[in-house]
Every structure is written in C-alpha cells, then in structure tokens.
Protein backbone atom coordinates (compact mmCIF):
# COMPACT_ATOMS: atom_id res chain seq x y z
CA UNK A 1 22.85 30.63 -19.43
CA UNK A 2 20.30 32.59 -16.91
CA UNK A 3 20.75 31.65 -12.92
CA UNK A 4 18.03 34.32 -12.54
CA UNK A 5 15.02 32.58 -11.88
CA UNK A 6 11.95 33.30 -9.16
CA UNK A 7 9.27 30.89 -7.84
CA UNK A 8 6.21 31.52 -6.64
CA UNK A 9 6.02 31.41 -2.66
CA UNK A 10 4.39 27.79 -2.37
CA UNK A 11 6.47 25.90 -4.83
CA UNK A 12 9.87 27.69 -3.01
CA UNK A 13 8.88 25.58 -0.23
CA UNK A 14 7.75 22.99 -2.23
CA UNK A 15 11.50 23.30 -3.48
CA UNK A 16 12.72 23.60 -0.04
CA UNK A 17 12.02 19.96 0.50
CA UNK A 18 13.83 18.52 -2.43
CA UNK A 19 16.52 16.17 -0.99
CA UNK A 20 19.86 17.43 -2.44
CA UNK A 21 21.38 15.75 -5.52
CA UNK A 22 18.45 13.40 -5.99
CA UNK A 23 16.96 12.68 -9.32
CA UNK A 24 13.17 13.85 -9.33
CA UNK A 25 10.27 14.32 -11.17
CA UNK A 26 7.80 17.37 -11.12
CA UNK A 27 4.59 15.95 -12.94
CA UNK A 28 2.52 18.20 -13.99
CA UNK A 29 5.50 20.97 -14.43
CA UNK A 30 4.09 24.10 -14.99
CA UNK A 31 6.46 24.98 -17.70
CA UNK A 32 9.22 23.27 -15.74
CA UNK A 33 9.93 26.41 -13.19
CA UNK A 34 10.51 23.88 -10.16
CA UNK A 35 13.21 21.65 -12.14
CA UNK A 36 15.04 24.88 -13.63
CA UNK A 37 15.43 26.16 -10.06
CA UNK A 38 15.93 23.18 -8.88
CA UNK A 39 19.38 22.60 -10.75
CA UNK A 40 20.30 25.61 -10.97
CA UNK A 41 20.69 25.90 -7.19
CA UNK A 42 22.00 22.15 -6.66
CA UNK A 43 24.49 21.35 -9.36
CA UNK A 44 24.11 17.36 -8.82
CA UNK A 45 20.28 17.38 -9.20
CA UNK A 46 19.01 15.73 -12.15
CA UNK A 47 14.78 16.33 -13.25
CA UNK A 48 12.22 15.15 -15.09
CA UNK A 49 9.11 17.75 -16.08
CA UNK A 50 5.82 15.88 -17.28
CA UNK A 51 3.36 17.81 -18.92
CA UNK A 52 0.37 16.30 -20.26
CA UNK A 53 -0.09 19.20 -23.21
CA UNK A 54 1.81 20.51 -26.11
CA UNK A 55 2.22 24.26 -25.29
CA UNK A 56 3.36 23.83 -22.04
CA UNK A 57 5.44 20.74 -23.31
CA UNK A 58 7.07 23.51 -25.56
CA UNK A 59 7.19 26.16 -23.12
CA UNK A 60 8.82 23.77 -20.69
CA UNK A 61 11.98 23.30 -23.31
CA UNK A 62 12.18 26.66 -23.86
CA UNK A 63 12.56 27.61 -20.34
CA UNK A 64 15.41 24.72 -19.79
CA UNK A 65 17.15 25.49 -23.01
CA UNK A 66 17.55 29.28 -21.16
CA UNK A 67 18.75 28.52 -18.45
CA UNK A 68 21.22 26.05 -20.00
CA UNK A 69 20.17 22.75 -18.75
CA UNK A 70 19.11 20.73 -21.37
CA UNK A 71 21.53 18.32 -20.11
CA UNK A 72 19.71 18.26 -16.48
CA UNK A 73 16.34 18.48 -16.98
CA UNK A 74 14.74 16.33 -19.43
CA UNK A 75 11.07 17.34 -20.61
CA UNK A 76 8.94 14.50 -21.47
CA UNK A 77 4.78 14.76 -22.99
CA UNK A 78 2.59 12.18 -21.45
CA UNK A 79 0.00 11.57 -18.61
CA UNK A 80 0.92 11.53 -15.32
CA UNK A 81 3.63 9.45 -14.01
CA UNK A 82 3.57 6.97 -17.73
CA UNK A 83 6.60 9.88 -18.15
CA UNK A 84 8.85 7.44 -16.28
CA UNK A 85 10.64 4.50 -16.39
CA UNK A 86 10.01 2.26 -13.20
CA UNK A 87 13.00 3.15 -11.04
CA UNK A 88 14.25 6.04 -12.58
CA UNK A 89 13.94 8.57 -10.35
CA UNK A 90 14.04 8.81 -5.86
CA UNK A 91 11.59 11.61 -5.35
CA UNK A 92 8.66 12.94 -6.82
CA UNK A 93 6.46 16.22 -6.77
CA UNK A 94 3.07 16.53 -7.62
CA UNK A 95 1.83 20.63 -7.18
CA UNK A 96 -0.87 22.65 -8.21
CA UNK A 97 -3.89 20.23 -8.65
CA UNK A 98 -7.18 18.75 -6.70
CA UNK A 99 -6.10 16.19 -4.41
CA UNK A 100 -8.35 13.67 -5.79
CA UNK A 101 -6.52 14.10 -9.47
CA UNK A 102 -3.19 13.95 -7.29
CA UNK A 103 -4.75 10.58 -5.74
CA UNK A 104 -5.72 9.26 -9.67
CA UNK A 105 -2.04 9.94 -10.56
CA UNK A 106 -0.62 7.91 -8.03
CA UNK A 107 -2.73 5.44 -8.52
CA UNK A 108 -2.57 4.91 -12.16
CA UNK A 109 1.62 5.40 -11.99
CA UNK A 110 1.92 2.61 -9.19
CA UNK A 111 4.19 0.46 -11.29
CA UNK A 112 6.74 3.42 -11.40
CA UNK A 113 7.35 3.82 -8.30
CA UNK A 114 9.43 1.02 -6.57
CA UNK A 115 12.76 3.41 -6.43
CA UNK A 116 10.62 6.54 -5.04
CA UNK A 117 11.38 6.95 -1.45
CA UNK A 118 9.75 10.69 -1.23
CA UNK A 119 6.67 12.32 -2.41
CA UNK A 120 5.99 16.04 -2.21
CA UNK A 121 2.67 16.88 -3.11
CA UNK A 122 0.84 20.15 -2.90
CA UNK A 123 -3.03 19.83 -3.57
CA UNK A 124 -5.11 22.61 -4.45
CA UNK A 125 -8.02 21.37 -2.44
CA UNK A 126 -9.00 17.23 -1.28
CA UNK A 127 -5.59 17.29 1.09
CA UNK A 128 -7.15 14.50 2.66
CA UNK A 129 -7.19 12.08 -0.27
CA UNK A 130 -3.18 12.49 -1.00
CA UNK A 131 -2.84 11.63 3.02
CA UNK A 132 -5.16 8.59 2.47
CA UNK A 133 -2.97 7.42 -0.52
CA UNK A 134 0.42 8.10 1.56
CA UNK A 135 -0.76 6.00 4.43
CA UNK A 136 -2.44 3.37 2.22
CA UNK A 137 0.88 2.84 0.15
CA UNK A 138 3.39 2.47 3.13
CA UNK A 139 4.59 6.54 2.96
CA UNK A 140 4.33 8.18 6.19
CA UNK A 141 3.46 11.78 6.47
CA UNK A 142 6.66 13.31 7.86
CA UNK A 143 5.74 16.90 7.37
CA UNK A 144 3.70 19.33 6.23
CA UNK A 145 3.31 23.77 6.31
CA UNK A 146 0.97 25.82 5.10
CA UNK A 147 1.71 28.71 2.73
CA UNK A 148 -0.64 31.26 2.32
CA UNK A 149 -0.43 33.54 -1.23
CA UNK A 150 -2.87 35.02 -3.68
CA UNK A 151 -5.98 34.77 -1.40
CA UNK A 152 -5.66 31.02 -1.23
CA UNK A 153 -3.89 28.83 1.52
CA UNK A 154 -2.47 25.86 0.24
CA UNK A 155 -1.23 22.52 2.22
CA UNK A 156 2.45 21.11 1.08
CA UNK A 157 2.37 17.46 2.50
CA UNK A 158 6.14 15.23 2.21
CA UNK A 159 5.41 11.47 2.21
CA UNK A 160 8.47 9.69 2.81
CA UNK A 161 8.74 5.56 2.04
CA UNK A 162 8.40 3.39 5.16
CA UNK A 163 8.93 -0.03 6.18
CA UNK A 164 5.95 -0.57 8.61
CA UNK A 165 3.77 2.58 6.62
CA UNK A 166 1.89 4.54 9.36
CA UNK A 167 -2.20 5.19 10.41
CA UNK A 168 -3.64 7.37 10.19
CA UNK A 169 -7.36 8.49 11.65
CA UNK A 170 -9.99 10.27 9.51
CA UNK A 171 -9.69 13.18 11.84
CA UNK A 172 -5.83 13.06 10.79
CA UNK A 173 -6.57 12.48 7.29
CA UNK A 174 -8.72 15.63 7.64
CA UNK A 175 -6.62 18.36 9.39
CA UNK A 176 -2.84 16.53 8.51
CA UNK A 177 -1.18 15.13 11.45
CA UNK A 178 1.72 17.27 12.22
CA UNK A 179 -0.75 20.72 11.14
CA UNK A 180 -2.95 19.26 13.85
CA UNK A 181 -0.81 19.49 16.31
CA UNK A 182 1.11 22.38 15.51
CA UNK A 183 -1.56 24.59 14.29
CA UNK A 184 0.27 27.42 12.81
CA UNK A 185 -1.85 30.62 12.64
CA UNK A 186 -2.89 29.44 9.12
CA UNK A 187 -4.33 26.66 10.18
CA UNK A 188 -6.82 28.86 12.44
CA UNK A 189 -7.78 31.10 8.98
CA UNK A 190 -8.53 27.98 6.64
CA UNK A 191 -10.68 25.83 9.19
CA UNK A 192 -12.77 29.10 10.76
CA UNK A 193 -13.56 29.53 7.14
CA UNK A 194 -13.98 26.04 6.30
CA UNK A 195 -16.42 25.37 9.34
CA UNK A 196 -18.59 28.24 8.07
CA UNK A 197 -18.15 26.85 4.20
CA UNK A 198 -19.55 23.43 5.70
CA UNK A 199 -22.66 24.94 8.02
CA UNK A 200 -23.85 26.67 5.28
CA UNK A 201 -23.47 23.38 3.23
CA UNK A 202 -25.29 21.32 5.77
CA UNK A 203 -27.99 23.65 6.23
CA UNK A 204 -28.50 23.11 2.27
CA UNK A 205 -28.79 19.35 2.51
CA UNK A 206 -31.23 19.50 5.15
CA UNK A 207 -33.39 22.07 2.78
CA UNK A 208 -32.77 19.51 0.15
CA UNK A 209 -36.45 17.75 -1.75
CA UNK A 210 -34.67 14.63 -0.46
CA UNK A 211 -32.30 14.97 1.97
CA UNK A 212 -29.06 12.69 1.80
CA UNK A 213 -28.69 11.65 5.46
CA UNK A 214 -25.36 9.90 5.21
CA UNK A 215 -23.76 12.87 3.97
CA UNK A 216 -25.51 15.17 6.22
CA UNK A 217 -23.93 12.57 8.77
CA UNK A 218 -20.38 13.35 7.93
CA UNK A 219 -20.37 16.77 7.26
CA UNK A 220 -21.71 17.22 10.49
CA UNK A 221 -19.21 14.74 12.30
CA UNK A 222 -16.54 17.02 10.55
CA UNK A 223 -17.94 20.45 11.53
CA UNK A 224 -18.18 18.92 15.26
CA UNK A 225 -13.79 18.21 14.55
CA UNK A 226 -13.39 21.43 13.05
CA UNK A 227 -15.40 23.12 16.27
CA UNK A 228 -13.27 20.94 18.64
CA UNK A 229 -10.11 21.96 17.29
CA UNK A 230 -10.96 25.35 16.97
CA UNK A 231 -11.97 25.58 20.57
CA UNK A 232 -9.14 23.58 22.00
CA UNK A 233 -6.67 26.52 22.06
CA UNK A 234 -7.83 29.88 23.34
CA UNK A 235 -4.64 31.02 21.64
CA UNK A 236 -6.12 31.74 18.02
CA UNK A 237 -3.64 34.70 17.17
C-alpha cells in the first residue's frame, strides 16, 4: 500500500473541508485522487468516485487498488449523482467543472440527496449558478476561499443543509457572500480582470447589427457592482 499521494493546490482545500469520518462522494473524480487522499489521511472515511467514462473509470480503480483501499473507496461508472443510492452518503463534492454543469447535476440527482447535509463544490467558471442552487434548495453558503494556481483562480464554495435555507441577493450570488465581504487579495485580481472582460463585452453588444438591450442591461448593472466593490476599499494590495 502507497500513503504517498499529492493533490493539486485547489482540491487540498477542497479536501480541507471534508468533515472527518463522513461517507462522501466526489462526482466527477478525476481518477479518484480526492477519495484516495481522503482515506488515506482519515482512517474512518468511507468514498464514492463517479466517473461518467471508461478510462478514467479504470484509471480510478487502479489508483485505489495502489493505495490499498479497495475496501474504502468504491468506484462506480454512471452520470452524475445516478452513482448513488438515495441516502447513502452525508457529503458531497462536485470539482473541476462549469458551474452551470455543476447546477444540471444537482438538479438531475435531487432524489439522492435527502441524507446530504454538505456540498463542496468548486466550479470552473458560472460560481453564481451553484450559489443560486444552494440557496434555492435550503443549503446555506457557509464558506468559501479562493485558490489561485496555474494562471486560473478558482472559487471553492461549502453549502451546508439548513432548516430555514438562506437569501441570497444577485449581487451575492455574483461575488459569494462571505468573498464579498472579506475580499481576500484574490478577489481584487479576478474582478479587475473580470470588469475589463465585461466592458469589452458590452462595448461588443452595443456594436452588435441588433443590439440585445436586456443583456446589455445586466452586464452593465454588473460592471456598475464590480466598479462599486472595487472602489469601496482603497486597500487593493
């Protein structure tokens, strides 16, 4: 058995948020990295890897049967969260995709998840459609960093199951509640580039043969957010 194992620097956080000894699924596994270092740091987890195609279905088994945990982390093919049984499992991740196909997921697997009292998700890009499905599904947003690597700076956001859910407003949805109001250096690189990303894109539309006014609209109600927040703290180091 191999207790030598490395993840990449998002899904170590992404890790770092795993309750201890629960019984999770990583959908989407990526060759099942997560749930092999998962275990093999907390000897009472138990995981589930999804993958959706053969070769990394194969890959995945490979890696647990190395590590010696077949008897820990059980590999499953299928799409999305139709892996599961309803009820089987307390916590469940969802990295390394659009937020929009995170959304889908979630969405389609609703019947499975009546025991899951945690979702970590870390979208790609679309952050604000996981926060939308959180909120609209009775999980409140109880934290979320930022982890910059590879060029890219990527959003982890922890939904965790509540009685009376939580609201949430589009500005909210937008920048994520707790990164709005902590606004970790991070958050100052992705939305100075984002506002610049969506001024160009505006400028576009309004060059467009037939201009689409209501999306002009709220690209420019979100580039007046993203100059607000950006301006609020003179602090930008």
């Amino acid at each position: 058995m191999s207790n030598h194992l490395r993840l990449s620097k998002r899904l170590e956080k992404v890790a770092s948020f795993i309750t201890q000894g629960v019984q999770f699924a990583d959908i989407g596994s990526d060759h099942a990295h997560l749930p092999c270092y998962v275990c093999l740091h907390d000897e009472d987890a138990y995981a589930i890897a999804g993958e959706v195609n053969e070769g990394p279905f194969r890959s995945a088994r490979e890696n647990i049967s190395r590590h010696g945990l077949s008897d820990r982390v059980d590999v499953r093919l299928g799409d999305g969260l139709q892996v599961l049984q309803n009820g089987e499992v307390a916590l469940i991740v969802i990295a390394g995709m659009g937020g929009s196909l995170i959304k889908t997921i979630l969405d389609e697997g609703k019947d499975r998840l009546s025991n899951v009292e945690k979702i970590i998700a870390q979208p790609n890009i679309g952050e604000h459609n996981v926060r939308r499905w959180l909120y609209s599904h009775g999980y409140e947003v109880t934290n979320e960093v930022m982890v910059a690597e590879n060029g890219h700076i990527y959003e982890i956001i922890v939904g965790d199951k509540r009685a009376d859910g939580q609201k949430l407003t589009e500005k909210q949805l937008l920048f994520g509640p707790h990164l709005l109001n902590q606004k970790p250096k991070l958050f100052y690189q992705k939305w100075t580039h984002e506002y610049d990303n969506r001024k160009r894109t505006v400028e576009q539309m309004k060059n467009a043969k037939s201009p689409d006014d209501k999306k002009i609209a709220a690209f420019t109600e979100e580039l007046t957010w993203i100059g607000e927040v950006l301006g609020n703290d003179n602090d930008c180091s």
